[in-house]
C-alpha atoms as a PDB file:
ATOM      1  CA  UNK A   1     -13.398 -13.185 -42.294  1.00  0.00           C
ATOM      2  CA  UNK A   2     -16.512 -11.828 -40.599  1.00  0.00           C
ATOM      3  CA  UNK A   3     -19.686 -11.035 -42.259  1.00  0.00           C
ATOM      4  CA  UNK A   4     -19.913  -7.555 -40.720  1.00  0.00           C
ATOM      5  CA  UNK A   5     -16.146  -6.640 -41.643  1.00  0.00           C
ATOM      6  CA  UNK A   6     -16.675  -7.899 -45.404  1.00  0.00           C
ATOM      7  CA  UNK A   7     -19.687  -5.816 -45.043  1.00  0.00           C
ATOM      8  CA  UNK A   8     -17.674  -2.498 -44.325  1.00  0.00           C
ATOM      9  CA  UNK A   9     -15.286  -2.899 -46.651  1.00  0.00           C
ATOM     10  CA  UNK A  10     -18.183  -3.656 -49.063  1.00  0.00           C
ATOM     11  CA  UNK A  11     -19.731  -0.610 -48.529  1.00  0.00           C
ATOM     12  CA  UNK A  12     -17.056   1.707 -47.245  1.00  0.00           C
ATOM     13  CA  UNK A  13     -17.545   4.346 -49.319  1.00  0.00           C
ATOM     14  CA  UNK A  14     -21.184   4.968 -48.825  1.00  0.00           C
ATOM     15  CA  UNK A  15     -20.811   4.608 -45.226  1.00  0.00           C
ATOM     16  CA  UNK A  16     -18.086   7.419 -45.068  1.00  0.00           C
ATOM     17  CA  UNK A  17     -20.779  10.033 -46.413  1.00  0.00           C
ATOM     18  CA  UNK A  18     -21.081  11.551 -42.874  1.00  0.00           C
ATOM     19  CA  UNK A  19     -18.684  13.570 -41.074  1.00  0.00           C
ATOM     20  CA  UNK A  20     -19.260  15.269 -37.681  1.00  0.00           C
ATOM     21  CA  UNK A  21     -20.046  18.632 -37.154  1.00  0.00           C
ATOM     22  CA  UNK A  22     -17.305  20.926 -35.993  1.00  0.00           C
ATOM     23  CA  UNK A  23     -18.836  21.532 -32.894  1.00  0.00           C
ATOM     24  CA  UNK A  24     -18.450  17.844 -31.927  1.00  0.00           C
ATOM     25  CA  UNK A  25     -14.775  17.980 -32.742  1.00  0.00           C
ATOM     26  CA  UNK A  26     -14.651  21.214 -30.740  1.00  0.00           C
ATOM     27  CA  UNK A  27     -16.605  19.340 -27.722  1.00  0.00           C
ATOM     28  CA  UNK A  28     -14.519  16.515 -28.104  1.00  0.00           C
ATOM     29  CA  UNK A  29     -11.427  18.783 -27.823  1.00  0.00           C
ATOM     30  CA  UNK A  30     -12.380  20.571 -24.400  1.00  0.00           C
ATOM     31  CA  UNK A  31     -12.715  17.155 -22.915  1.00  0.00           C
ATOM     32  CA  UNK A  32      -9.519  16.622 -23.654  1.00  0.00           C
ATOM     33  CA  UNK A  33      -7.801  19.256 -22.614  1.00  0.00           C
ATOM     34  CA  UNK A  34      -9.823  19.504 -18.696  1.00  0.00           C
ATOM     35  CA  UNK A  35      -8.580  16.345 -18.531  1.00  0.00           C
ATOM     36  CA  UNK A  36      -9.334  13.851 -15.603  1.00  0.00           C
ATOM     37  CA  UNK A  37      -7.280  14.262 -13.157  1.00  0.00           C
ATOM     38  CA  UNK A  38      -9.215  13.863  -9.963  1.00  0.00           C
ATOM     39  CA  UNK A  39     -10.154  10.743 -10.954  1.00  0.00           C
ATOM     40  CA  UNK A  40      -6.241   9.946 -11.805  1.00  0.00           C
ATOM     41  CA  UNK A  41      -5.268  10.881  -8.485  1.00  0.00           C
ATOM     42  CA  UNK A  42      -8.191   8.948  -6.400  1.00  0.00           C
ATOM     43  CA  UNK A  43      -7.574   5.612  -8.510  1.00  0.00           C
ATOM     44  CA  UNK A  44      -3.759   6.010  -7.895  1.00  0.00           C
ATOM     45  CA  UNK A  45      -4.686   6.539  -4.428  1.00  0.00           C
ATOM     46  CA  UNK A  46      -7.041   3.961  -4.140  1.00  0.00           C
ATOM     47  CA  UNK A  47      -4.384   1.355  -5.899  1.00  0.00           C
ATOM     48  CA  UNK A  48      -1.559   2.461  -3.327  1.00  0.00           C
ATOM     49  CA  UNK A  49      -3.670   1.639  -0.312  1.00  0.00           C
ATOM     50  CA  UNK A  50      -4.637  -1.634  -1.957  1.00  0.00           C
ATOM     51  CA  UNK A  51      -0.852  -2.388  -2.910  1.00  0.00           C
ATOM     52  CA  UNK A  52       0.097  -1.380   0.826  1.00  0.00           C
ATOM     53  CA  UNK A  53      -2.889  -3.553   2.563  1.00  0.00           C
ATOM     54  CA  UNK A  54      -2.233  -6.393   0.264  1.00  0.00           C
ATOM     55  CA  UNK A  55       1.843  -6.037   1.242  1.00  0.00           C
ATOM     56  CA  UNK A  56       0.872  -5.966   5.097  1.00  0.00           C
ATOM     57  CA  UNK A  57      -1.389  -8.770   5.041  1.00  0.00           C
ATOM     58  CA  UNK A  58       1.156 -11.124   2.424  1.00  0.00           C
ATOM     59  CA  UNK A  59       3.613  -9.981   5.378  1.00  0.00           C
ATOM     60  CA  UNK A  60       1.488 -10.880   8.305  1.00  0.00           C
ATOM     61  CA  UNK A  61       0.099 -14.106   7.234  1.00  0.00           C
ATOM     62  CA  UNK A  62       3.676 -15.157   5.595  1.00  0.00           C
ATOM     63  CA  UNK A  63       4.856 -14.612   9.362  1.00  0.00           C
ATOM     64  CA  UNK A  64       2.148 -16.089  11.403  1.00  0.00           C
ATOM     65  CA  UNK A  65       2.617 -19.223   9.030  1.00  0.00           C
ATOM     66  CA  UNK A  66       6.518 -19.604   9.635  1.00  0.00           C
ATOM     67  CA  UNK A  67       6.239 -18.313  13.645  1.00  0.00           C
ATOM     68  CA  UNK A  68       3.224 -21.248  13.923  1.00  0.00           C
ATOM     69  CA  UNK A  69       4.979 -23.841  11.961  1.00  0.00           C
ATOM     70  CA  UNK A  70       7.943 -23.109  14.326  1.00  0.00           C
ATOM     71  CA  UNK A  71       6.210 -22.672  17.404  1.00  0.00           C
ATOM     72  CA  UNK A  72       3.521 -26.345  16.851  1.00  0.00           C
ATOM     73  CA  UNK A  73       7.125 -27.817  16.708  1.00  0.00           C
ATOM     74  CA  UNK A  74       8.515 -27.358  20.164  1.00  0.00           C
ATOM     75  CA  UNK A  75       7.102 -28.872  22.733  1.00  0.00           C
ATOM     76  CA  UNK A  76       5.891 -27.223  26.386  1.00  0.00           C
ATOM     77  CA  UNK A  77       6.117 -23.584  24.384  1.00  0.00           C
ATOM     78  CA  UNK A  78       2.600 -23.051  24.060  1.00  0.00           C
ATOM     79  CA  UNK A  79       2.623 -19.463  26.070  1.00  0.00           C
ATOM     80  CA  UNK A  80       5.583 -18.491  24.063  1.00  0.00           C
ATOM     81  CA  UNK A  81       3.768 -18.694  20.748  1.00  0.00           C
ATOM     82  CA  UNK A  82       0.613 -17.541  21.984  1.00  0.00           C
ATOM     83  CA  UNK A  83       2.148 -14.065  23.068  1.00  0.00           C
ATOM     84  CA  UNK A  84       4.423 -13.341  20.154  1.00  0.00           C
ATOM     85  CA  UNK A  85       1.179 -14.392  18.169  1.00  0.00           C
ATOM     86  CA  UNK A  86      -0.804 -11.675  20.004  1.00  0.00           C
ATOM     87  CA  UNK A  87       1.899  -9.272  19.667  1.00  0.00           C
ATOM     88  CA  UNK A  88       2.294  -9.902  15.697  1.00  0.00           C
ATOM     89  CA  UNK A  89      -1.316  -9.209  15.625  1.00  0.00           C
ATOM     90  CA  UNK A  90      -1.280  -5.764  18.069  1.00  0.00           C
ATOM     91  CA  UNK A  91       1.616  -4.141  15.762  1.00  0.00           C
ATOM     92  CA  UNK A  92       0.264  -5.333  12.723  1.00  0.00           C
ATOM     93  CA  UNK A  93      -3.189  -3.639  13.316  1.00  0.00           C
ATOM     94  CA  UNK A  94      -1.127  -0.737  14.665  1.00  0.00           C
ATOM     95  CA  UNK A  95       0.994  -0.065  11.658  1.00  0.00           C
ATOM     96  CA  UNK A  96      -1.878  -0.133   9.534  1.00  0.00           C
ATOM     97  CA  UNK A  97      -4.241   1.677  11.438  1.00  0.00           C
ATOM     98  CA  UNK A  98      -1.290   4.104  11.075  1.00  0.00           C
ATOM     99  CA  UNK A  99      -0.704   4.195   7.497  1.00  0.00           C
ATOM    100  CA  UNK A 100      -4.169   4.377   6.483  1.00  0.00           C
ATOM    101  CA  UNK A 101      -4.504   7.355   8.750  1.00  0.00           C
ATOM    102  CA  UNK A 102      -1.085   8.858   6.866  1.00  0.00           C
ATOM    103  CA  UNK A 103      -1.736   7.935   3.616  1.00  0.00           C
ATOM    104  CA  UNK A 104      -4.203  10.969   2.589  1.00  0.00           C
ATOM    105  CA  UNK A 105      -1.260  13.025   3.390  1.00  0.00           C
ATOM    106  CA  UNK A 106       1.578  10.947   1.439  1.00  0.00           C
ATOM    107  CA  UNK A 107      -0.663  11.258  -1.766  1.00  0.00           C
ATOM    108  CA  UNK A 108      -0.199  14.869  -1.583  1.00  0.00           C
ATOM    109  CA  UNK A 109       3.727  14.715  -1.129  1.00  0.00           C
ATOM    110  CA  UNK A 110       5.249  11.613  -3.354  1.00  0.00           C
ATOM    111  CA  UNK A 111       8.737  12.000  -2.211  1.00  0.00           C
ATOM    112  CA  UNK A 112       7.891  11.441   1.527  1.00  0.00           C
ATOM    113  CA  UNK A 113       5.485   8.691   0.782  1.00  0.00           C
ATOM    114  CA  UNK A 114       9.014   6.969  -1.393  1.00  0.00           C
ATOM    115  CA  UNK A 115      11.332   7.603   1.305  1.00  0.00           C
ATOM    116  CA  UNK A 116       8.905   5.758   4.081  1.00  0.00           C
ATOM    117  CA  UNK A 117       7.948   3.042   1.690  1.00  0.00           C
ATOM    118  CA  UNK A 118      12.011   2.500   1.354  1.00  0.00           C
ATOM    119  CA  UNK A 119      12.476   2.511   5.027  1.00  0.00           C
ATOM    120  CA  UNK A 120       9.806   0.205   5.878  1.00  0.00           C
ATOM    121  CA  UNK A 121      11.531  -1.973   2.871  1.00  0.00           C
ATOM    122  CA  UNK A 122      14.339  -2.316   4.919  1.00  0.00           C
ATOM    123  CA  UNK A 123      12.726  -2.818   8.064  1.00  0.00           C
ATOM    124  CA  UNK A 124      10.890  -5.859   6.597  1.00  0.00           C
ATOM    125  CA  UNK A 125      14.094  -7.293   5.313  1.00  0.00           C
ATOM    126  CA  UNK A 126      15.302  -7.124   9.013  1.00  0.00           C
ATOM    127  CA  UNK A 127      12.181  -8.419   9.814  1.00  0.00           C
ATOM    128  CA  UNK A 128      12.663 -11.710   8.075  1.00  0.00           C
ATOM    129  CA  UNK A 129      15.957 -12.162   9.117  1.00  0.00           C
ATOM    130  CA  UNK A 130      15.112 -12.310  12.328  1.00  0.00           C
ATOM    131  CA  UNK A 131      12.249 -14.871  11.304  1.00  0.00           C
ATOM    132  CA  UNK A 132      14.851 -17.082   9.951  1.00  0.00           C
ATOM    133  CA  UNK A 133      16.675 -16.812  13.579  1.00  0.00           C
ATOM    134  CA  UNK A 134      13.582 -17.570  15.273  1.00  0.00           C
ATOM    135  CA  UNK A 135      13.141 -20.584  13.107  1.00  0.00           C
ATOM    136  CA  UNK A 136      16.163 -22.225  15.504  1.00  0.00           C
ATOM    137  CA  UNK A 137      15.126 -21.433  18.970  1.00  0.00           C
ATOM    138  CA  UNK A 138      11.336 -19.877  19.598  1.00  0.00           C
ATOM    139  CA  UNK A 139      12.151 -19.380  23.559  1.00  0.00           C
ATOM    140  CA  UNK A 140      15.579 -17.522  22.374  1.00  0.00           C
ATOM    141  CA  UNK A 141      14.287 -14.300  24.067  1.00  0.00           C
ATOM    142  CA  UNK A 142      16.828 -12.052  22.574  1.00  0.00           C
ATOM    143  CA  UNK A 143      15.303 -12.541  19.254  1.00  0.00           C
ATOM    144  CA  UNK A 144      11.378 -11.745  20.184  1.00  0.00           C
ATOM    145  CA  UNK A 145      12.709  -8.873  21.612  1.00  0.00           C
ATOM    146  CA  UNK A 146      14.167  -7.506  18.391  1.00  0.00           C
ATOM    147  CA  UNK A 147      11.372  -9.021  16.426  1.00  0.00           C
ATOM    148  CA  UNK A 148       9.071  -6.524  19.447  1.00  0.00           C
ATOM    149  CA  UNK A 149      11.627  -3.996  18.637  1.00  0.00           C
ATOM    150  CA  UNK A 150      11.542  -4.059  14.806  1.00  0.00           C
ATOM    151  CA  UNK A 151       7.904  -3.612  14.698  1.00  0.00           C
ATOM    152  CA  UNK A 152       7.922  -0.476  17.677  1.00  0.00           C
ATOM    153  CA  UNK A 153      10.796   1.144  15.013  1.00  0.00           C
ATOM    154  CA  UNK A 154       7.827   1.072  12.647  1.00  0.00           C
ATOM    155  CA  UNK A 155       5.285   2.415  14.751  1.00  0.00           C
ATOM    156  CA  UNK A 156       7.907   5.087  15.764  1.00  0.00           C
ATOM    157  CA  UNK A 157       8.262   5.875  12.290  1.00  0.00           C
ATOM    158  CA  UNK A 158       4.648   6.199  11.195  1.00  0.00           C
ATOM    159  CA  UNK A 159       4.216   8.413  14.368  1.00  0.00           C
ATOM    160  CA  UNK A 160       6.856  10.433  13.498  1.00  0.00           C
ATOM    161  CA  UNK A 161       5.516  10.982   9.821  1.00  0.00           C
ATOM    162  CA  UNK A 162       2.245  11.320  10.452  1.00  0.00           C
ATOM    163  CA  UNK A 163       3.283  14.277  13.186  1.00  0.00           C
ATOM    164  CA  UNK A 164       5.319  16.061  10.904  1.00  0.00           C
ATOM    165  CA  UNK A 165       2.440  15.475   7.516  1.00  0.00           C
ATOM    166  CA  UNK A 166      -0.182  16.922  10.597  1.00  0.00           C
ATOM    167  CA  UNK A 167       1.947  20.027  11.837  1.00  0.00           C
ATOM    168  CA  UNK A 168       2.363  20.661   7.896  1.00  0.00           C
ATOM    169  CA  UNK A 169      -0.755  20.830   6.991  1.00  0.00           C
ATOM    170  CA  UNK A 170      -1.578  22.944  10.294  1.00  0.00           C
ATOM    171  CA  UNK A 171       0.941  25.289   8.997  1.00  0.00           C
ATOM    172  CA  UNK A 172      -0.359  25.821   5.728  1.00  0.00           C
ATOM    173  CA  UNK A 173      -3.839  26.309   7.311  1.00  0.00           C
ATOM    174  CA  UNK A 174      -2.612  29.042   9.252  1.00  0.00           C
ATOM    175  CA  UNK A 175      -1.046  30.677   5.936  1.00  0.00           C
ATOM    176  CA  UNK A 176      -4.308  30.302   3.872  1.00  0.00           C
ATOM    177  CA  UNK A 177      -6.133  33.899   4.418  1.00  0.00           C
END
């Protein structure tokens, strides 16, 4: 046992001679009740973006690893895996640069933000489906095209949100007096 715990229970009864005044208890109380929410809502915020960056970049690097592994394996396709390369990198930066810009707006309406994050769920799973095709034949055009395709249905998405969260919040400008 410690020596300051055998020390309070020692001397617990002298050291429970003090009470605090009411007016702490009342203080403490008030805090209480405001609450904290701002800072609720900013870390929750702040955590989502972090969740979604982290997810994007696990995503990204997972691909560029399989697409290079693929790619450094068949010979006299070096322009091949440069461009799909370039164009993993071009709508990655794009869909983020378009989330971050949305996400301000998601915070404020939950359901939206859980209906995107499911469709982009599925999108992904498409996503590495086609990965596993283009693990059997890199110059098999048919599949960079979908794999160009899957990530422009993103974009298209994000776009599409984003218009709708802007024209919202326009309209409820317009209401405000």
């Amino acid at each position: 046992m410690d020596r300051l715990e055998e020390y309070i229970k020692k001397n617990r009864n002298s050291l429970d001679l003090h009470e605090p005044s009411p007016d702490v208890w009342d203080r403490i109380g008030k805090d209480l009740k405001s609450g904290r929410k701002p800072t609720k809502t900013w870390l929750s915020v702040a955590a989502s973006v972090i969740v979604i960056i982290g997810i994007s970049l696990f995503f990204y690097q997972l691909g560029r690893n399989s697409v290079g592994r693929t790619m450094a394996s068949a010979d006299g396709e070096m322009p091949a895996r440069q461009q799909l390369k370039e164009a993993e990198a071009y709508y990655t930066s794009q869909i983020n640069a378009l989330y971050l810009e949305a996400q301000p707006m998601l915070t404020a309406n939950p359901d939206l933000q859980a209906e995107l994050n499911s469709d982009i769920a599925q999108i992904d799973s498409i996503y590495a489906d086609l990965k596993k095709d283009l693990r059997d034949n890199i110059a098999n055009q048919e599949v960079v095209e979908a794999l160009i395709r899957n990530y422009t249905i993103k974009i298209r998405i994000l776009e599409d949100m984003l218009t709708i969260l802007k024209e919202d919040e326009n309209n409820r400008e317009k209401i405000k007096p």
